[in-house]
N, C-alpha and C. Protein backbone atom coordinates (compact mmCIF):
# COMPACT_ATOMS: atom_id res chain seq x y z
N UNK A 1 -8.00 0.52 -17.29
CA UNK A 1 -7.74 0.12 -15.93
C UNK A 1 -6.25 -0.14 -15.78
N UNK A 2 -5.72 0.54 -14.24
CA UNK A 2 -4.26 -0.14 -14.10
C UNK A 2 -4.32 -1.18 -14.07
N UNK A 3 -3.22 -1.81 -13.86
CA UNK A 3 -2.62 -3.35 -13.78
C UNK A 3 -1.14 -3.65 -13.14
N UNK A 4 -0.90 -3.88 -12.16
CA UNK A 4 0.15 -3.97 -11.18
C UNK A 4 0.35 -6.07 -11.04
N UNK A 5 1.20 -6.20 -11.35
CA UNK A 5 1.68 -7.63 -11.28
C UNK A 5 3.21 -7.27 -10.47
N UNK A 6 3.90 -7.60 -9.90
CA UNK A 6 5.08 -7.41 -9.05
C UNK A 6 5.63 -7.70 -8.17
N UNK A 7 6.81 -8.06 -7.41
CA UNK A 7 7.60 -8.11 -6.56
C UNK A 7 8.20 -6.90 -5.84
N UNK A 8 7.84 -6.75 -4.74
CA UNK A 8 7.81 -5.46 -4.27
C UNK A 8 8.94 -6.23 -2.64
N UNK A 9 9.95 -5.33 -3.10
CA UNK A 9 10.75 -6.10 -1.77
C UNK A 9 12.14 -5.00 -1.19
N UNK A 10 12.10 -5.17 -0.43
CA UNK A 10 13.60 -4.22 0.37
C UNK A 10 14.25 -5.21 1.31
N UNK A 11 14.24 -6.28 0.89
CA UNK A 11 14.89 -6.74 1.80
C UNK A 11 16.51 -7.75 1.00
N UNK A 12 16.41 -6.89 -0.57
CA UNK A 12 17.49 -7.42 -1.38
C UNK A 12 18.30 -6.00 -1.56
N UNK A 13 19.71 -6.37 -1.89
CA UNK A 13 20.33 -5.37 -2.15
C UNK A 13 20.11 -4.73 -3.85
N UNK A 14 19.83 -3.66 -3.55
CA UNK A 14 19.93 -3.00 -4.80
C UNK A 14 20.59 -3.22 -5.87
N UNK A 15 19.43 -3.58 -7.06
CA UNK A 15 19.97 -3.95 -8.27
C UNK A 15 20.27 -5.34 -8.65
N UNK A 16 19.88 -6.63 -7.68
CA UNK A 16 20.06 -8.03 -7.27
C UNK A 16 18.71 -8.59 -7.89
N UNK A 17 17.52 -7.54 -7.82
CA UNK A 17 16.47 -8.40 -8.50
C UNK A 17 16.39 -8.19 -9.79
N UNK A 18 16.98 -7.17 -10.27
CA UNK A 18 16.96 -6.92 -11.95
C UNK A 18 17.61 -8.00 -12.63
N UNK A 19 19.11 -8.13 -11.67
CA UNK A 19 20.09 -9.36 -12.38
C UNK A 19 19.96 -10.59 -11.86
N UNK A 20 19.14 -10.87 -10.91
CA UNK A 20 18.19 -12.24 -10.71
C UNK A 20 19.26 -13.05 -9.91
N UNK A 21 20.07 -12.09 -9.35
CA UNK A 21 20.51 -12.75 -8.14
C UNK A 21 20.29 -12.94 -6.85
N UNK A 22 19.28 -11.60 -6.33
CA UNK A 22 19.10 -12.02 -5.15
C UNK A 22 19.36 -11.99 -3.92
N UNK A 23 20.32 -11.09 -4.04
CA UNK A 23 21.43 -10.94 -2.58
C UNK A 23 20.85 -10.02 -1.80
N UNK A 24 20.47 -11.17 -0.79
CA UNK A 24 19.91 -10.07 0.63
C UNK A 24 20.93 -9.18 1.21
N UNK A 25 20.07 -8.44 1.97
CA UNK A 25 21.62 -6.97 2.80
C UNK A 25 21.76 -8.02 3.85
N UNK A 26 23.29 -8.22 3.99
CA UNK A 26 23.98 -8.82 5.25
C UNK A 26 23.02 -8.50 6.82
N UNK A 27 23.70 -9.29 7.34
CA UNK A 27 23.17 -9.26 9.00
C UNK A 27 23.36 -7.73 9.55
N UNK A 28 24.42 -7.39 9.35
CA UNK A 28 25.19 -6.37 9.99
C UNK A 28 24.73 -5.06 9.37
N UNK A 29 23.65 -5.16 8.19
CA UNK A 29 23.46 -4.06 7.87
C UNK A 29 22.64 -2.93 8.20
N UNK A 30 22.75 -1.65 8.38
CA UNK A 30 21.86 -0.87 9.19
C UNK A 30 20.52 -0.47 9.31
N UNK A 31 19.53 -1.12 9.49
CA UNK A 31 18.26 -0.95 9.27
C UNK A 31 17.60 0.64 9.22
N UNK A 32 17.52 0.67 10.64
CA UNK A 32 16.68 1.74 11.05
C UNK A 32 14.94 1.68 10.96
N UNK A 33 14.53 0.86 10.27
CA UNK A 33 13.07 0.36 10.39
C UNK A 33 12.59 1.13 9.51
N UNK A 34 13.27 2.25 8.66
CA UNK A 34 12.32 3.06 7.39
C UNK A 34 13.21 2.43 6.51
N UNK A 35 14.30 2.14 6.46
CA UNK A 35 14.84 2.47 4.75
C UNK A 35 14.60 1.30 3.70
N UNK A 36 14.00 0.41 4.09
CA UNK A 36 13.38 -0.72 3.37
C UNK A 36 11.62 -0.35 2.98
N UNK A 37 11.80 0.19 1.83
CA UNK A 37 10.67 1.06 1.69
C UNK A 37 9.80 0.48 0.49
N UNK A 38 10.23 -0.62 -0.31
CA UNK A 38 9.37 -0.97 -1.34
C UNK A 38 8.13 -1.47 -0.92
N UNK A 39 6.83 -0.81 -1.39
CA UNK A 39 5.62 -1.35 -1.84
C UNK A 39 5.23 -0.74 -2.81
N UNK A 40 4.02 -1.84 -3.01
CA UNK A 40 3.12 -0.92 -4.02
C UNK A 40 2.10 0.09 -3.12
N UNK A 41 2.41 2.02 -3.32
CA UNK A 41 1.29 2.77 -3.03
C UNK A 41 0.66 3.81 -3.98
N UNK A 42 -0.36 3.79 -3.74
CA UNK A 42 -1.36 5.02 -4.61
C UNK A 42 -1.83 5.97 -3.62
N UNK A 43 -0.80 6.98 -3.93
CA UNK A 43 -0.91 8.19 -2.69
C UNK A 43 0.40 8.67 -2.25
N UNK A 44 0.44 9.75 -1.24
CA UNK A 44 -0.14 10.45 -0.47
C UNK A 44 -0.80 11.28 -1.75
N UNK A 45 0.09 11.85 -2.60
CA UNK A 45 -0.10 12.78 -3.54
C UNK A 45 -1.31 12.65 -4.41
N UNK A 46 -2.19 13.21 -3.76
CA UNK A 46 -4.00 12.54 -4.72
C UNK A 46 -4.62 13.67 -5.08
N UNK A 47 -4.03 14.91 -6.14
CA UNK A 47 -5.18 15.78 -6.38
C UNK A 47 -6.14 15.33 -7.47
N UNK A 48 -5.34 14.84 -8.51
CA UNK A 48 -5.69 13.94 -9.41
C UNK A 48 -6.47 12.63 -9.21
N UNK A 49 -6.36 11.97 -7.92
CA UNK A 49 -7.32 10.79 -7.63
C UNK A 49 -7.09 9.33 -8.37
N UNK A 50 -7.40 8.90 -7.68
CA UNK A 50 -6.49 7.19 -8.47
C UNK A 50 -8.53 6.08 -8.66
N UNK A 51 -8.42 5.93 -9.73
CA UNK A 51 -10.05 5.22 -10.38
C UNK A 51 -9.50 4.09 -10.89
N UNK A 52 -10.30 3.03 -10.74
CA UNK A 52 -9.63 1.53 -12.20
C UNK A 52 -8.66 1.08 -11.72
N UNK A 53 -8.19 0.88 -11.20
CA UNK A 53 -7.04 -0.03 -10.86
C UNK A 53 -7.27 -1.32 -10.08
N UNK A 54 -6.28 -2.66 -10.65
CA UNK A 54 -5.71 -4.27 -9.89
C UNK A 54 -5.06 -3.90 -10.01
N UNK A 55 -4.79 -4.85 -8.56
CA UNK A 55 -3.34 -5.35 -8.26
C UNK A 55 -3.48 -6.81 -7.47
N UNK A 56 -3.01 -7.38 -8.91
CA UNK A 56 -2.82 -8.96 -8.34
C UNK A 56 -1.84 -9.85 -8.62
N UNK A 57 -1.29 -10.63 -7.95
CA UNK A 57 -0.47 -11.68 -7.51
C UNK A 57 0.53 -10.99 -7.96
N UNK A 58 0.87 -10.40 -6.22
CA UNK A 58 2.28 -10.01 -6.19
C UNK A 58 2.75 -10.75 -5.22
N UNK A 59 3.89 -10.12 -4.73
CA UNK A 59 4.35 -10.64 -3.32
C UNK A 59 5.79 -9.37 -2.71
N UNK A 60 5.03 -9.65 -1.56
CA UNK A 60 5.87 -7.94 -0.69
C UNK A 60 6.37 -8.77 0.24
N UNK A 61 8.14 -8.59 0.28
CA UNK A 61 8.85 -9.08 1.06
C UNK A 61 9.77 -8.26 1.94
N UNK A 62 9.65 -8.68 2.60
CA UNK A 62 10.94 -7.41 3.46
C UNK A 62 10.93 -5.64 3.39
N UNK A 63 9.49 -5.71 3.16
CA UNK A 63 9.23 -3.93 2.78
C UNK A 63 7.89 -3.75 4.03
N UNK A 64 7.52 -2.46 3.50
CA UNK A 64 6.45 -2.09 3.72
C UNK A 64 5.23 -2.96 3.04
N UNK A 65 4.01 -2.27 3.84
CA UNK A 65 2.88 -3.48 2.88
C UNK A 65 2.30 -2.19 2.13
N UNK A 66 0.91 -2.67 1.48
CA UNK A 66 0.03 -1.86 0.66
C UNK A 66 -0.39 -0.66 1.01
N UNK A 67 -0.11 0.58 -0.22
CA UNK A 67 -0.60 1.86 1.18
C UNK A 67 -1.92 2.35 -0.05
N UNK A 68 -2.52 2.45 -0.21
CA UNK A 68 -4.47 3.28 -0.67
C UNK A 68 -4.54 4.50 0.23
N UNK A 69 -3.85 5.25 -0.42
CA UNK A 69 -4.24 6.99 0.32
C UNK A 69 -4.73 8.10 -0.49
N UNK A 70 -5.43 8.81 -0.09
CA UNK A 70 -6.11 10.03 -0.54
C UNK A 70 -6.19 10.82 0.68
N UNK A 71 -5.10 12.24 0.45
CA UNK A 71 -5.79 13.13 1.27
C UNK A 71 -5.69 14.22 0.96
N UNK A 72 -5.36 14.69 -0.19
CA UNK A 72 -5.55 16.11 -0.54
C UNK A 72 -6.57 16.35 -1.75
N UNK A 73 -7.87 15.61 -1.58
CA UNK A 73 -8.69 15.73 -2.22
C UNK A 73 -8.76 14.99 -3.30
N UNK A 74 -8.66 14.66 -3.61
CA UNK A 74 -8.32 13.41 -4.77
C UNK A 74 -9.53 11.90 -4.44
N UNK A 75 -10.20 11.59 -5.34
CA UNK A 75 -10.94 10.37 -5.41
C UNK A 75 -10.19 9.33 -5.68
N UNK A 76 -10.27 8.29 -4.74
CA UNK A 76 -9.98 6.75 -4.85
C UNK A 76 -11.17 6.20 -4.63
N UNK A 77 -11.44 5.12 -6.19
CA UNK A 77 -12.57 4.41 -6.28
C UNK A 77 -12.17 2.92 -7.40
N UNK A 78 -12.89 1.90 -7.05
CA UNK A 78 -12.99 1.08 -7.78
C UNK A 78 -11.91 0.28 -7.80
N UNK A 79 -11.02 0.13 -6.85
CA UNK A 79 -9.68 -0.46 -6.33
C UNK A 79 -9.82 -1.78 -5.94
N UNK A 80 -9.09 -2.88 -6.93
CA UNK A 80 -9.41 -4.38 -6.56
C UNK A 80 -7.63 -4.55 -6.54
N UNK A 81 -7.80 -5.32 -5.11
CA UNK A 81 -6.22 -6.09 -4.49
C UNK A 81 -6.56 -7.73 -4.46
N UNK A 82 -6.35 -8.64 -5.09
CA UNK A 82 -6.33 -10.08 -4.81
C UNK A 82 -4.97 -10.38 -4.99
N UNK A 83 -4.62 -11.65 -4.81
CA UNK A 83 -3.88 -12.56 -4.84
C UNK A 83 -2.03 -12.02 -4.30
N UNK A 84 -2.45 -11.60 -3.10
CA UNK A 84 -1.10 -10.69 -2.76
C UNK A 84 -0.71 -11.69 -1.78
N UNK A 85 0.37 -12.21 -1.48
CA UNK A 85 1.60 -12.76 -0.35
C UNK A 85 2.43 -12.00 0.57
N UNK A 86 2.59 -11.83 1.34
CA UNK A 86 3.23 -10.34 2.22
C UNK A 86 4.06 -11.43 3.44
N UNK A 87 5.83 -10.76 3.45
CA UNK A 87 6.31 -11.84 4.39
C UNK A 87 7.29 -10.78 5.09
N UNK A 88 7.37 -10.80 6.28
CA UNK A 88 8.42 -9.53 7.11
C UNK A 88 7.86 -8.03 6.67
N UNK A 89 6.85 -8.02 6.82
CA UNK A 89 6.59 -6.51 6.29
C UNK A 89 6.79 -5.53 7.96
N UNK A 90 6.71 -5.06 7.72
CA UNK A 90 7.69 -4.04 8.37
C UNK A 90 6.79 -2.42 9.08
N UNK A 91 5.58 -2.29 8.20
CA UNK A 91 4.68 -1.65 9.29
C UNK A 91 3.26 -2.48 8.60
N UNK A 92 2.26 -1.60 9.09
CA UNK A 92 1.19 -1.73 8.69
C UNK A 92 0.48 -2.66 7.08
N UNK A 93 -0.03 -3.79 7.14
CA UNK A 93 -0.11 -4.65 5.83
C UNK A 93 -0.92 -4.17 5.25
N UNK A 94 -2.00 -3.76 4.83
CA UNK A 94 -2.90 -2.58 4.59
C UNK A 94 -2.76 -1.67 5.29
N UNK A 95 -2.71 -0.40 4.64
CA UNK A 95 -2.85 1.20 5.42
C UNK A 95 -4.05 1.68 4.15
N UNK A 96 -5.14 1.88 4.59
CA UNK A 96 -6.11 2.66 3.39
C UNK A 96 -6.67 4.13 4.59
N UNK A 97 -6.45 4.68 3.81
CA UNK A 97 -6.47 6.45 3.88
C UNK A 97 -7.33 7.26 3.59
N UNK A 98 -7.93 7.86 3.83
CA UNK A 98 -8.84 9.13 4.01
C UNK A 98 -8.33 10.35 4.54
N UNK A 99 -8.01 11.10 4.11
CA UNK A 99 -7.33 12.06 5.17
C UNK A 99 -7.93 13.44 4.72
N UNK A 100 -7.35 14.57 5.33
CA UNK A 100 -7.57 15.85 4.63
C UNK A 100 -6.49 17.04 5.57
N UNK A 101 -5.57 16.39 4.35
CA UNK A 101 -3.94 17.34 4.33
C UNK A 101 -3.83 18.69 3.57
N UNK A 102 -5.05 19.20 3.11
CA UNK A 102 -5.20 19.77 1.71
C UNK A 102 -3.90 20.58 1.45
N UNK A 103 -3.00 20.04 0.52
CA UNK A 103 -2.23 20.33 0.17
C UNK A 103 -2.46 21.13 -1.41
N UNK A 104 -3.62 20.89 -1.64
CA UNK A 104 -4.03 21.05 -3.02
C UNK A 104 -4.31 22.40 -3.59
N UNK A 105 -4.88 22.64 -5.09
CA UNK A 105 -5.16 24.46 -5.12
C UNK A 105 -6.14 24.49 -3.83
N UNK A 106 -6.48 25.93 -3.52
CA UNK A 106 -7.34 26.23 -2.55
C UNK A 106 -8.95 25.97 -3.17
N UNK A 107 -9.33 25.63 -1.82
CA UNK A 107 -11.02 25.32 -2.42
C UNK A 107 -11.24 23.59 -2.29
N UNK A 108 -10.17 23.04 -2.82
CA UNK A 108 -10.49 21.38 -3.16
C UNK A 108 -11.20 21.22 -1.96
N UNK A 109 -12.18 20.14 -2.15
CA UNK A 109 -12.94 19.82 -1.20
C UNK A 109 -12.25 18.38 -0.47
N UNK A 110 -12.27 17.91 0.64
CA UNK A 110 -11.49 16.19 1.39
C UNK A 110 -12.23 15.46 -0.18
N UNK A 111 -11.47 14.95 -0.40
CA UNK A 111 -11.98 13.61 -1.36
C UNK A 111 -13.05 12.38 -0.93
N UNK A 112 -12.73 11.29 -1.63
CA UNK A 112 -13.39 10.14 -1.62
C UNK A 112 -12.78 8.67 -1.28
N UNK A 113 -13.28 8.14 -0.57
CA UNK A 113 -12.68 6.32 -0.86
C UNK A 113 -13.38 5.50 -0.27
N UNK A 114 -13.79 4.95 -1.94
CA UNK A 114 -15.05 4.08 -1.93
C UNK A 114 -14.62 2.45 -3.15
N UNK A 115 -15.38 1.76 -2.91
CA UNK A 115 -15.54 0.54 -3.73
C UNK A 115 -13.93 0.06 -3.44
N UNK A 116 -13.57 -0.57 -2.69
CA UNK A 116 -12.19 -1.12 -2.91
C UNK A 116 -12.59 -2.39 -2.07
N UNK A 117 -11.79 -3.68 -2.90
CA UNK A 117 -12.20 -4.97 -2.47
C UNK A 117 -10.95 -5.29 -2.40
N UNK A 118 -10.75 -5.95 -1.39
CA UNK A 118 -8.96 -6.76 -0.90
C UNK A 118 -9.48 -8.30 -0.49
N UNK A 119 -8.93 -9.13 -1.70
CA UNK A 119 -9.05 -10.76 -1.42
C UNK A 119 -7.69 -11.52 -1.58
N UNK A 120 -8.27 -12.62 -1.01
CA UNK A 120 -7.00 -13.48 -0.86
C UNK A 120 -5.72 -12.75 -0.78
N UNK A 121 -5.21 -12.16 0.79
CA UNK A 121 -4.48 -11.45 0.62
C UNK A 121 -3.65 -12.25 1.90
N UNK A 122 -2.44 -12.56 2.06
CA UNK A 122 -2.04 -13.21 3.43
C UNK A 122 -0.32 -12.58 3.49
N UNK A 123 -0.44 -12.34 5.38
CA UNK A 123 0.52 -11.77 5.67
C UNK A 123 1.68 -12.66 6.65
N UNK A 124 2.34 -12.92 6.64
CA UNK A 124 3.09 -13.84 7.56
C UNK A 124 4.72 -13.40 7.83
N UNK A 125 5.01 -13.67 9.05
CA UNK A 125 6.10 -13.05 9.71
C UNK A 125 6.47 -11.86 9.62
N UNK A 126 4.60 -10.88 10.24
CA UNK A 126 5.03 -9.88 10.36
C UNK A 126 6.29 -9.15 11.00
N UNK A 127 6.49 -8.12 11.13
CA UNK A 127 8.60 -7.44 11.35
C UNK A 127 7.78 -6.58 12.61
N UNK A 128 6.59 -6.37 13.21
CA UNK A 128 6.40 -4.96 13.59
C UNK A 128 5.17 -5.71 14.37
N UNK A 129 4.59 -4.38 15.38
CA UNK A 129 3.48 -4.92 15.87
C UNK A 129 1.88 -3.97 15.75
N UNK A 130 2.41 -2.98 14.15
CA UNK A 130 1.16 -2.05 13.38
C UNK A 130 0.17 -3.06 13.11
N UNK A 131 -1.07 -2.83 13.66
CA UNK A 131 -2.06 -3.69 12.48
C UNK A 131 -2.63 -3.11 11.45
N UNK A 132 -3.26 -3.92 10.76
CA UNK A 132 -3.89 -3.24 9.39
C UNK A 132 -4.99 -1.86 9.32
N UNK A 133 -4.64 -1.26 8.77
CA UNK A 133 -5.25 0.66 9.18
C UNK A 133 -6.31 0.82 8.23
N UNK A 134 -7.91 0.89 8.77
CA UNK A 134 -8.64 1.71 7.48
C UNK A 134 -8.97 2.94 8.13
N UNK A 135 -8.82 3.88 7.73
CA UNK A 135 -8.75 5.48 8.35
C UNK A 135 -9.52 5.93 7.64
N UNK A 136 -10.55 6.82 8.38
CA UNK A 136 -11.01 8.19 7.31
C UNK A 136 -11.10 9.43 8.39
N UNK A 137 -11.97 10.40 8.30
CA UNK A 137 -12.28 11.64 8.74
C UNK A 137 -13.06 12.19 9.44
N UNK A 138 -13.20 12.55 10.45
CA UNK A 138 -15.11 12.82 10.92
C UNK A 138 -15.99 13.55 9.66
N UNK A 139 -16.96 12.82 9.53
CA UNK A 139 -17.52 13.14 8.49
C UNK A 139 -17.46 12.90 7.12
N UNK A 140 -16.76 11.99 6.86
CA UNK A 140 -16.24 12.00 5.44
C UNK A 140 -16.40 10.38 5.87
N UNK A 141 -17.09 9.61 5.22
CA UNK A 141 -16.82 8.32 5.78
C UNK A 141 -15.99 7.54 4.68
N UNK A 142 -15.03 6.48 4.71
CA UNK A 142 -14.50 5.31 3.61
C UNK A 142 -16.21 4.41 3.61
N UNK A 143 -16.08 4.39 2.14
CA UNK A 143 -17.00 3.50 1.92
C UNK A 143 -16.89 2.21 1.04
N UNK A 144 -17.91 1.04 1.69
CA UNK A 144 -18.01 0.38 0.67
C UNK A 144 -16.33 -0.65 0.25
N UNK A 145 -15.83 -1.03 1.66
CA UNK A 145 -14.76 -1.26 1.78
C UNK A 145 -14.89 -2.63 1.92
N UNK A 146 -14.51 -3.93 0.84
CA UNK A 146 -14.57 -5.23 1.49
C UNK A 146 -13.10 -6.01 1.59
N UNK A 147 -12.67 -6.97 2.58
CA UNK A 147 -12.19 -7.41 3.13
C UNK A 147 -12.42 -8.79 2.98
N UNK A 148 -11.97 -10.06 2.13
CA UNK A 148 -12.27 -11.29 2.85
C UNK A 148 -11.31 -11.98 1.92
N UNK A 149 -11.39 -13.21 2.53
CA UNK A 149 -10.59 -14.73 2.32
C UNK A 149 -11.21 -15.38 1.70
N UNK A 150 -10.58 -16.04 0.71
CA UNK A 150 -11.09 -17.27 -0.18
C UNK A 150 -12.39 -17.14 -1.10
């Protein structure tokens, strides 16, 4: 099984969290609303499919939030998120995905996304006004998707 423990943040200048300093980008610096791009995601790229994986007690600051995508056929299953902190995130705090981009050899069939549990997960001073996305396909349903607090 993976294992993701981390600080996932864009809202420090590059190379500040390695040397544990810390230095946020000035006031004046140019956003644009994409280029603060750190999270943790599994996806877009899913021919291979993402199985077994936590991810717990991190904390996503000044980035994007959590992205769970599959759409070029690829299985996502068995995906546990607890103990995550999320502060200024910047689009969507969960985005979980279903899609069918088939980008893949020809033939692949839309994939899967099933068994994924997201606990104790809290978002505060969101940056944006995306809410949290569970997407799938006509016909292809996300399954088996839980959601809760405490």
């Amino acid at each position: 099984m993976a294992s993701f423990r981390a600080i996932e943040t864009g809202g420090y200048q590059v190379g500040s969290l390695i040397d544990g300093s810390f230095k946020r980008f000035p006031e004046t610096f140019e956003d644009l609303g994409w280029q603060r791009t750190g999270r943790i995601k599994c996806g877009t790229e899913s021919n291979g499919g993402f199985r077994n994986i936590a991810i717990s007690n991190c904390v996503f600051e000044s980035c994007r939030g959590l992205a769970l995508e599959t759409v070029d056929g690829g299985i996502m299953e068995d995906i546990t998120v607890t103990g995550v902190s999320m502060r200024d995130i910047r689009n969507a705090p969960l985005f979980v995905r279903l899609g069918s981009r088939p980008r893949g050899p020809t033939g692949i069939a839309i994939g899967t996304l099933k068994r994924v549990l997201i606990s104790n997960v809290t978002c505060n001073a969101l940056l944006n006004d995306m809410p949290s996305i569970i997407s799938g396909v006509p016909g292809h349903a996300v399954e088996d998707i839980k959601i809760r607090y405490g």
